[in-house]
Protein backbone atom coordinates (compact mmCIF):
# COMPACT_ATOMS: atom_id res chain seq x y z
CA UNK A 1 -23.40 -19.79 -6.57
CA UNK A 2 -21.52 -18.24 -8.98
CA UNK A 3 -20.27 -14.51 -7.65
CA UNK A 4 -16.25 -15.49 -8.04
CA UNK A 5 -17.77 -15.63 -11.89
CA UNK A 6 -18.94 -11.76 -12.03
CA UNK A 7 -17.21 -8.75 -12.40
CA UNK A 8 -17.17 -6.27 -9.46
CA UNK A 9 -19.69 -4.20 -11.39
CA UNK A 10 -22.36 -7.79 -12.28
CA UNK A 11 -21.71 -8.50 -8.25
CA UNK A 12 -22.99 -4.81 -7.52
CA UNK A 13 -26.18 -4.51 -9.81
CA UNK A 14 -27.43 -7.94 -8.67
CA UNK A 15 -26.76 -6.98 -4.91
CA UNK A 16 -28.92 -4.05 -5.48
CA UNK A 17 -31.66 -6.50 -6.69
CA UNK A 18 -31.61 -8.79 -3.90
CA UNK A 19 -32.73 -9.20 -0.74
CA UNK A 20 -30.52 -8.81 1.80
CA UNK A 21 -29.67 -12.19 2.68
CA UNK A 22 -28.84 -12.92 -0.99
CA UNK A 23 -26.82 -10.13 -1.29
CA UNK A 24 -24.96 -11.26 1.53
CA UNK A 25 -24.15 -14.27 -0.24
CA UNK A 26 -23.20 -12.54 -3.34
CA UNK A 27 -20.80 -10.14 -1.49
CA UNK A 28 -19.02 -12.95 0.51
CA UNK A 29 -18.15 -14.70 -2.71
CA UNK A 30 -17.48 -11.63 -4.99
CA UNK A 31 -13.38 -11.63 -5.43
CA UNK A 32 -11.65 -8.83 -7.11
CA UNK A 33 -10.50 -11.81 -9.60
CA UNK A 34 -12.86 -13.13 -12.04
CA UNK A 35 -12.76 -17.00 -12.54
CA UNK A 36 -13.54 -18.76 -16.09
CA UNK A 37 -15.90 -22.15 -15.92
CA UNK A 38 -18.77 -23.61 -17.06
CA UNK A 39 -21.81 -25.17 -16.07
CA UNK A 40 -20.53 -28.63 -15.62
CA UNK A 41 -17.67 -27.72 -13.64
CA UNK A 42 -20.07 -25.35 -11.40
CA UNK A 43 -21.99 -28.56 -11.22
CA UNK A 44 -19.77 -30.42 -10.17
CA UNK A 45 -17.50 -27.87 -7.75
CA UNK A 46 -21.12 -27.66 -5.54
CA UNK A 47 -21.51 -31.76 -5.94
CA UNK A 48 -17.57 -31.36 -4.39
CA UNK A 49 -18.45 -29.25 -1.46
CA UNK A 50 -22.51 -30.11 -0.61
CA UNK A 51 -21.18 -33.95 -1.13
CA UNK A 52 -24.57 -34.08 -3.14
CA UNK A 53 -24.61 -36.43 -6.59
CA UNK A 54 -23.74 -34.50 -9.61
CA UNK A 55 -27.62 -34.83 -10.60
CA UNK A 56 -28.75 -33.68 -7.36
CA UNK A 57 -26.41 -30.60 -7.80
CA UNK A 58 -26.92 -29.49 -11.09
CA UNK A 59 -31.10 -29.85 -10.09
CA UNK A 60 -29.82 -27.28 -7.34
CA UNK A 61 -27.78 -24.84 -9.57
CA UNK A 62 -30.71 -24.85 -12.23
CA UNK A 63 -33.14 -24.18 -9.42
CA UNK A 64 -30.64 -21.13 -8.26
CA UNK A 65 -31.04 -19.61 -12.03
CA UNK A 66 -34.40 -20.14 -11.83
CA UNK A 67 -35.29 -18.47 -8.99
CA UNK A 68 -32.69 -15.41 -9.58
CA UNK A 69 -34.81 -15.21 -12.94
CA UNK A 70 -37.85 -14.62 -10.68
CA UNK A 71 -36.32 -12.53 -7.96
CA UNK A 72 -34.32 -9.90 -10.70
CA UNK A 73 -35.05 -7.81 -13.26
CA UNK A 74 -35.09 -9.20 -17.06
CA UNK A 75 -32.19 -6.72 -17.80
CA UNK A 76 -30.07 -7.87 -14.46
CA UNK A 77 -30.79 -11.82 -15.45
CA UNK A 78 -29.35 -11.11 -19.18
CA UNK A 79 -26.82 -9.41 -17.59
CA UNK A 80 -25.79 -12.40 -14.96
CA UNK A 81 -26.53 -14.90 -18.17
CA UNK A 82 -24.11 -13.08 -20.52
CA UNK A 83 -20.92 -13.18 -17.41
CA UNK A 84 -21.66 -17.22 -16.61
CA UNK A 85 -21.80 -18.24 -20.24
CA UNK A 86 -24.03 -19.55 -22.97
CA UNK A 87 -24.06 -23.31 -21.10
CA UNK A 88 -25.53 -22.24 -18.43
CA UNK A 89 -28.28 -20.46 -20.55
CA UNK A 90 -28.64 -23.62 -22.44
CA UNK A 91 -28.90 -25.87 -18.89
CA UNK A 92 -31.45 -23.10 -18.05
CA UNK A 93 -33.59 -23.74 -21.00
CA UNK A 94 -33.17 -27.30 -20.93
CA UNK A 95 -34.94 -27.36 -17.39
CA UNK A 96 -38.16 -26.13 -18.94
C-alpha cells in the first residue's frame, strides 16, 4: 500500500526496515514518479482492486499503518507519515 506515494529515498529507508517480503512489496510498487492522494482515495483505490467494501478496506489500510508502526522505527514511521499526508495520520489516530 502506498509505495507509488514515496519518494525513491522514503521507498529505500523503509526497505531497509523491512523484512524481506515487505520490502519486496515496497520495491514492486516504488515508481520513479511520485503520485498525490489521500486516505480516502487510497481507501477506496484498494476497495477498487480487492473488490472489498470501502469499510472493509479502509479497516485493511489502517491495519497496514498499524502494523508498519510496529515493524519500523519511530523515526522511519514519521518519516512514511509526513510523505502520505496528515489524513492518513488522522485515520491512524482515529483507529485507537
Amino acid at each position: 500500500m502506498g509505495a507509488h506515494r514515496l519518494s525513491s529515498g522514503e521507498a529505500r529507508d523503509l526497505i531497509i526496515e523491512l523484512p524481506e517480503g515487505l520490502a519486496e512489496a515496497v520495491r514492486r510498487g516504488t515508481t520513479h514518479r511520485i503520485e498525490r492522494f489521500g486516505h480516502y482515495d487510497s481507501v477506496r483505490r484498494v476497495a477498487d482492486r480487492t473488490m472489498l467494501k470501502e469499510e472493509e478496506a479502509d479497516r485493511g489500510v489502517r491495519t497496514v499503518l498499524a502494523v508498519l508502526r510496529e515493524a519500523i522505527s519511530e523515526k522511519e514511521f514519521d518519516d512514511l507519515l509526513s510523505q502520505l499526508g496528515t489524513d492518513f495520520s488522522q485515520a491512524l489516530e482515529s483507529a485507537g
